[in-house]
N, C-alpha and C. Protein backbone atom coordinates (compact mmCIF):
# COMPACT_ATOMS: atom_id res chain seq x y z
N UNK A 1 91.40 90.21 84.32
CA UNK A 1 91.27 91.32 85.23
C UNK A 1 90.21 92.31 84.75
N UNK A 2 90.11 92.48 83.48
CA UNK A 2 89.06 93.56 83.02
C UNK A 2 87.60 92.95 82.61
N UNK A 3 87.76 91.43 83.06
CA UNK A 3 86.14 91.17 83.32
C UNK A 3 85.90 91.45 84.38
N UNK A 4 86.93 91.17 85.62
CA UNK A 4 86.54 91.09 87.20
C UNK A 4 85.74 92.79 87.32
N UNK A 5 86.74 93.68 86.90
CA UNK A 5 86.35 95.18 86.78
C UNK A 5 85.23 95.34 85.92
N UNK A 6 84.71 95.53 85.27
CA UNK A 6 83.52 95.50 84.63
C UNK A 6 82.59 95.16 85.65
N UNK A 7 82.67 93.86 86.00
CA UNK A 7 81.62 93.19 86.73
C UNK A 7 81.77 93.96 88.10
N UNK A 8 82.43 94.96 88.65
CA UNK A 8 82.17 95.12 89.58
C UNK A 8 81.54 96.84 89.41
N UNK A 9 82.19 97.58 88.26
CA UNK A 9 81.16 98.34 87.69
C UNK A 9 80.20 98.43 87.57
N UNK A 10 79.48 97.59 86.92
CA UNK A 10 77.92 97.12 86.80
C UNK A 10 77.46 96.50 88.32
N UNK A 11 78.20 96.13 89.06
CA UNK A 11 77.27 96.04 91.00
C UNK A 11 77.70 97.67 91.21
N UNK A 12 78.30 98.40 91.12
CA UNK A 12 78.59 99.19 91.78
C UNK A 12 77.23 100.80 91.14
N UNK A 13 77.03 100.37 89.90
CA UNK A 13 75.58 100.96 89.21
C UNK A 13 74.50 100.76 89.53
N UNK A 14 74.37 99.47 89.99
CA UNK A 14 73.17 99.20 90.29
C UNK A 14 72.88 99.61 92.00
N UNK A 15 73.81 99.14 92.65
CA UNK A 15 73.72 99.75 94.31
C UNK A 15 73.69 101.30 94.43
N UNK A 16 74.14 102.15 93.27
CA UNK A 16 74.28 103.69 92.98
C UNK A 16 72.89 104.00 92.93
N UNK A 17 72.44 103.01 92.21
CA UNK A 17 70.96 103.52 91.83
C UNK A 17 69.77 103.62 92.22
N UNK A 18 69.68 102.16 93.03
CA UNK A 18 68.93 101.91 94.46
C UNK A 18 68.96 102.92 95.78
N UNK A 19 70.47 102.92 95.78
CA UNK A 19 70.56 104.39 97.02
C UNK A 19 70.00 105.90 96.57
N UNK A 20 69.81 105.91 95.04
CA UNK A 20 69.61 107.44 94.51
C UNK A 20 68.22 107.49 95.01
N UNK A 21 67.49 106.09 94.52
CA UNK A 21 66.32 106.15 94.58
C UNK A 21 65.24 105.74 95.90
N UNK A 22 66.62 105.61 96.78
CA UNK A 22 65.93 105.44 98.23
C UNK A 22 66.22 107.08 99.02
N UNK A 23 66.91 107.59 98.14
CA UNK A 23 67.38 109.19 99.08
C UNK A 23 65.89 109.81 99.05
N UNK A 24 65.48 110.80 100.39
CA UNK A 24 64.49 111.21 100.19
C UNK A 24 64.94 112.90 99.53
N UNK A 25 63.92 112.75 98.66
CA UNK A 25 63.55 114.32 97.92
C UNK A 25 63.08 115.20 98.33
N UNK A 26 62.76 116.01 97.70
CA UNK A 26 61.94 117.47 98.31
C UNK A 26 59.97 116.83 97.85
N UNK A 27 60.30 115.84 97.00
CA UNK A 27 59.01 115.36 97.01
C UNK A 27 58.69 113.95 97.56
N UNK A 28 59.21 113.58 98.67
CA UNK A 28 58.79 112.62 99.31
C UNK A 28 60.04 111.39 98.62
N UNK A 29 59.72 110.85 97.39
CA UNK A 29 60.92 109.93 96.91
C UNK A 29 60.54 108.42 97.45
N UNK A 30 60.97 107.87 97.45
CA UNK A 30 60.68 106.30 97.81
C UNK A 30 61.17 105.98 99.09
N UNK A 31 62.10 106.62 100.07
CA UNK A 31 62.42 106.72 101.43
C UNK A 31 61.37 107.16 102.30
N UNK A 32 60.49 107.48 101.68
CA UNK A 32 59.53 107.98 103.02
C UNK A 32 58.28 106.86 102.77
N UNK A 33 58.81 105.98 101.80
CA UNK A 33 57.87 104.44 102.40
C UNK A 33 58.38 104.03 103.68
N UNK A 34 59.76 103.88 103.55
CA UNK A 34 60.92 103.35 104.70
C UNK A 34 60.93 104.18 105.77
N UNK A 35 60.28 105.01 106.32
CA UNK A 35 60.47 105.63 107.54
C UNK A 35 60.22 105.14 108.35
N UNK A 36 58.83 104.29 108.66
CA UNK A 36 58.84 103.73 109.77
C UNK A 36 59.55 102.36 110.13
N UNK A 37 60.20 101.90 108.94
CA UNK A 37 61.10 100.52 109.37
C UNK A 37 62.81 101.49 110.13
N UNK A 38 63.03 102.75 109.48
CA UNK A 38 63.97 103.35 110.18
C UNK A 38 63.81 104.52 111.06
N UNK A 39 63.50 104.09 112.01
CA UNK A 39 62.77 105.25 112.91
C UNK A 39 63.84 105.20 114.11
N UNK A 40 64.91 104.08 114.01
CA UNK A 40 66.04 103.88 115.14
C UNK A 40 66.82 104.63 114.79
N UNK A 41 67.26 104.94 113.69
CA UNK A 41 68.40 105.65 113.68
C UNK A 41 68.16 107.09 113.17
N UNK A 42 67.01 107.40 113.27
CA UNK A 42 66.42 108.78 112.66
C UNK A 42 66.59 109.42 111.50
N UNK A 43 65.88 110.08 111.11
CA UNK A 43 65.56 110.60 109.76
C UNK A 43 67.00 111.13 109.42
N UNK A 44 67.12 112.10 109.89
CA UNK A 44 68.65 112.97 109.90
C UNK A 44 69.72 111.85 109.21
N UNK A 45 70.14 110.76 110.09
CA UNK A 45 70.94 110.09 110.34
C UNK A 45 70.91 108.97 108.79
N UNK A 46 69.53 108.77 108.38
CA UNK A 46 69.38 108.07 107.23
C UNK A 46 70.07 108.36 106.17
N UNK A 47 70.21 110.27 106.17
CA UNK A 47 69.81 111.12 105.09
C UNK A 47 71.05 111.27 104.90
N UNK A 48 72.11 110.90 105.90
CA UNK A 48 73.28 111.76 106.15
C UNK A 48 74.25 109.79 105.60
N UNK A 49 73.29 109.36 106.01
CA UNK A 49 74.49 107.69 105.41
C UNK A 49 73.82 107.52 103.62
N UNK A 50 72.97 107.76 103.44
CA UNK A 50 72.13 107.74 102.07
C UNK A 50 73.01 108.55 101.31
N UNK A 51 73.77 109.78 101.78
CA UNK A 51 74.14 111.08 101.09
C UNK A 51 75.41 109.91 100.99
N UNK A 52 76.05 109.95 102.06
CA UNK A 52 77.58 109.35 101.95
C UNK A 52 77.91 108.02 101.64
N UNK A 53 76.78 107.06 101.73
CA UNK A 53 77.22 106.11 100.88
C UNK A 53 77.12 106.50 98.78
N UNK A 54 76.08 107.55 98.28
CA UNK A 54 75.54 108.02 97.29
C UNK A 54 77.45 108.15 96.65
N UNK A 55 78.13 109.63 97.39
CA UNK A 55 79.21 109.68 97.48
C UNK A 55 80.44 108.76 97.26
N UNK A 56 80.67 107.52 98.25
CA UNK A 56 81.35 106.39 97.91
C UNK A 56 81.48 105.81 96.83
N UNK A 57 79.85 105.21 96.41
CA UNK A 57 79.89 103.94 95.32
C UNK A 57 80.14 105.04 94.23
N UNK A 58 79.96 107.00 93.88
CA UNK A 58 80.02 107.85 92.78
C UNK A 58 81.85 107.58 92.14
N UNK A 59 82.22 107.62 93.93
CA UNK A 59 84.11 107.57 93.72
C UNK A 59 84.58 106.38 93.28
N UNK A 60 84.24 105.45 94.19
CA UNK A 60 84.59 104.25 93.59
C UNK A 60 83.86 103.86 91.97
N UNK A 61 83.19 104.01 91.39
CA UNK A 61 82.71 104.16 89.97
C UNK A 61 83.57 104.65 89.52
N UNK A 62 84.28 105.76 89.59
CA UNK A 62 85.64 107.08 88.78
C UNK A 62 86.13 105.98 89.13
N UNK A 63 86.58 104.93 90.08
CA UNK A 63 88.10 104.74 90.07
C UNK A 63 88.14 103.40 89.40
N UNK A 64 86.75 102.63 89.57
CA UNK A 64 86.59 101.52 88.41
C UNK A 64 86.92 101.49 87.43
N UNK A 65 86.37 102.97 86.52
CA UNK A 65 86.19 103.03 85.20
C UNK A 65 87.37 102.99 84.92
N UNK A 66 88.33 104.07 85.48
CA UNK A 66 89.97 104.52 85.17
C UNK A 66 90.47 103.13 85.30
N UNK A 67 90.30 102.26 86.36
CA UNK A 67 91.16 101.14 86.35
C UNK A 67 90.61 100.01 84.83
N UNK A 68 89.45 100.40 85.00
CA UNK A 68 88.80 99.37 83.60
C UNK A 68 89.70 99.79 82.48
N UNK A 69 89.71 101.33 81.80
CA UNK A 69 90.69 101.27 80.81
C UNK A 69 92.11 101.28 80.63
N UNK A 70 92.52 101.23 82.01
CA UNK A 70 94.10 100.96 81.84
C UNK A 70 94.33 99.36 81.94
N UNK A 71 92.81 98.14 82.37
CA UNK A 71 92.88 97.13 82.23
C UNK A 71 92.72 96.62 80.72
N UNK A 72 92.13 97.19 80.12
CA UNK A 72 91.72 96.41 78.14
C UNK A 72 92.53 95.90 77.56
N UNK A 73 92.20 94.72 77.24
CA UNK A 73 92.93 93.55 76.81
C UNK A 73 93.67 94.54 75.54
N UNK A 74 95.10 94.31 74.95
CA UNK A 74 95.61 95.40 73.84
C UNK A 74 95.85 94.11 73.35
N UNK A 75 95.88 94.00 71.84
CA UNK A 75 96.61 93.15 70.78
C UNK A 75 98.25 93.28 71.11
N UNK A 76 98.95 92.60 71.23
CA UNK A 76 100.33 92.87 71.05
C UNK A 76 100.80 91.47 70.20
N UNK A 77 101.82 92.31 69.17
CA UNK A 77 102.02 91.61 67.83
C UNK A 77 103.78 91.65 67.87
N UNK A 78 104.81 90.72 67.47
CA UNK A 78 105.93 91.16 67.02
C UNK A 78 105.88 92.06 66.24
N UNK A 79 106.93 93.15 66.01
CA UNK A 79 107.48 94.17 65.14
C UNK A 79 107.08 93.79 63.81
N UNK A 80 107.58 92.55 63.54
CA UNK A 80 107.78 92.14 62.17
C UNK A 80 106.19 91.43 61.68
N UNK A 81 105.68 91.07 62.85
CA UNK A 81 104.87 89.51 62.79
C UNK A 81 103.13 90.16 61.83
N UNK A 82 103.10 91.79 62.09
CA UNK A 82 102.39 92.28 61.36
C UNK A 82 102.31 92.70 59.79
N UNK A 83 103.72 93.00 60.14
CA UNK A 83 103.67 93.46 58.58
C UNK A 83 103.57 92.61 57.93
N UNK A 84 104.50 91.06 58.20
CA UNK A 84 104.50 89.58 56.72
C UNK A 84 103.00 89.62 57.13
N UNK A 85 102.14 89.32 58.23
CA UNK A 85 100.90 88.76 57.80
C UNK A 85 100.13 89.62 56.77
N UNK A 86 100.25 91.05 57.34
CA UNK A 86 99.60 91.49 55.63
C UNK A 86 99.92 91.49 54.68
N UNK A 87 100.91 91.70 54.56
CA UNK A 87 101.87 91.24 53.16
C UNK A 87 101.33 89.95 52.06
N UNK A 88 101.24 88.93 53.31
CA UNK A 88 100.90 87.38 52.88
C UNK A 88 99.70 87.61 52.23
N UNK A 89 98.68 87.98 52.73
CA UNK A 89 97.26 88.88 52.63
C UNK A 89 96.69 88.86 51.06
N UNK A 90 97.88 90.36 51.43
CA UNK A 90 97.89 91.22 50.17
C UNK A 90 98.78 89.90 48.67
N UNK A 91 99.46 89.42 49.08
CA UNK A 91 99.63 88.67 47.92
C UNK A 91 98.58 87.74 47.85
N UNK A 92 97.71 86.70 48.35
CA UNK A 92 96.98 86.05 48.31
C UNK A 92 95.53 86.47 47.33
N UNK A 93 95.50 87.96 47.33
CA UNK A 93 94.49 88.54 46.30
C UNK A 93 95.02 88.52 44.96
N UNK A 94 94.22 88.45 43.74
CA UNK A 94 94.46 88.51 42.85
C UNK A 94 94.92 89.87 42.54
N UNK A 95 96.03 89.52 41.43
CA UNK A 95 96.80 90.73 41.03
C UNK A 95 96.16 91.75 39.85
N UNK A 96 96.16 93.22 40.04
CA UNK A 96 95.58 93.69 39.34
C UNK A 96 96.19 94.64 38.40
N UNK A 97 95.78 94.66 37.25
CA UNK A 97 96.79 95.46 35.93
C UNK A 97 96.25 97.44 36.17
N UNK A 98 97.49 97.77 36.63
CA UNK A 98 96.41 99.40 36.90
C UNK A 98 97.21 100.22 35.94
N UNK A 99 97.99 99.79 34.86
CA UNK A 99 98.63 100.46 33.57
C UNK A 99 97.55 100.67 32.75
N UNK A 100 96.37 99.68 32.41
CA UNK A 100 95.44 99.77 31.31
C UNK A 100 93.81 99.80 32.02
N UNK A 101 92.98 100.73 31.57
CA UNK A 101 91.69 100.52 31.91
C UNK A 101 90.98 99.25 31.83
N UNK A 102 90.21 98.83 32.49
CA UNK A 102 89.83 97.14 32.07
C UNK A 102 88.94 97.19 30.85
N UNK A 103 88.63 98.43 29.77
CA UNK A 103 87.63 98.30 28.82
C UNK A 103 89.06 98.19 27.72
N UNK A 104 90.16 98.63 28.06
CA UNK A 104 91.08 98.54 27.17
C UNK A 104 91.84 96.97 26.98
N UNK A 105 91.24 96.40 28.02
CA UNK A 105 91.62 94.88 28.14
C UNK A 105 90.87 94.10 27.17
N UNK A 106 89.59 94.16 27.33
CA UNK A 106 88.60 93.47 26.64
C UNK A 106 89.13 93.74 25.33
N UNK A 107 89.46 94.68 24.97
CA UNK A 107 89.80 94.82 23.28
C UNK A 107 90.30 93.92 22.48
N UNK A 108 91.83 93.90 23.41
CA UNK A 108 93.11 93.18 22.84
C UNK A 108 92.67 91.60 22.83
């Protein structure tokens, strides 16, 4: 489930970004290449679905993300099943003398 979400995060960024960059600006912007292919539904009307789709994919992004981290895969371990494995671990290392300095070893 939290690949499906991700992956729809990342479409939902990229269509965010395309619409940012098709909105027209106060300096012209990349929409006023597109004016004359949308001249049916008028400028106004572009500006006003550009704004509100901008809006949509912003919400749906919040509600991705929130659903992405209540999706993350969690480790789940028995009670017990953690502690012997470190335990096992920790005995598997060599044992170390911490009564005597190791220059006091070399001596004897």
């Amino acid at each position: 489930m939290y690949v499906v979400i991700s992956i729809l995060i990342l479409i939902v960024s990229v269509l965010m970004a395309l619409v940012v960059l098709v909105q027209n600006s106060k300096g012209g912007g990349l929409a006023s290449n597109f004016a004359a292919s949308n001249q049916f539904m008028g400028v106004r009307q572009t500006a006003d679905f550009l704004e509100k789709a901008t809006w949509t994919m912003a919400v749906a992004l919040l509600v991705l993300s929130l659903a992405a981290s209540v999706a993350i895969p969690k480790y789940h371990a028995e009670a017990g099943q953690a502690d012997t494995e470190l335990r096992q671990q920790i005995e598997k290392t060599a044992p170390v003398d911490f009564k005597a300095p190791p220059a006091a070893q070399d001596e004897e």
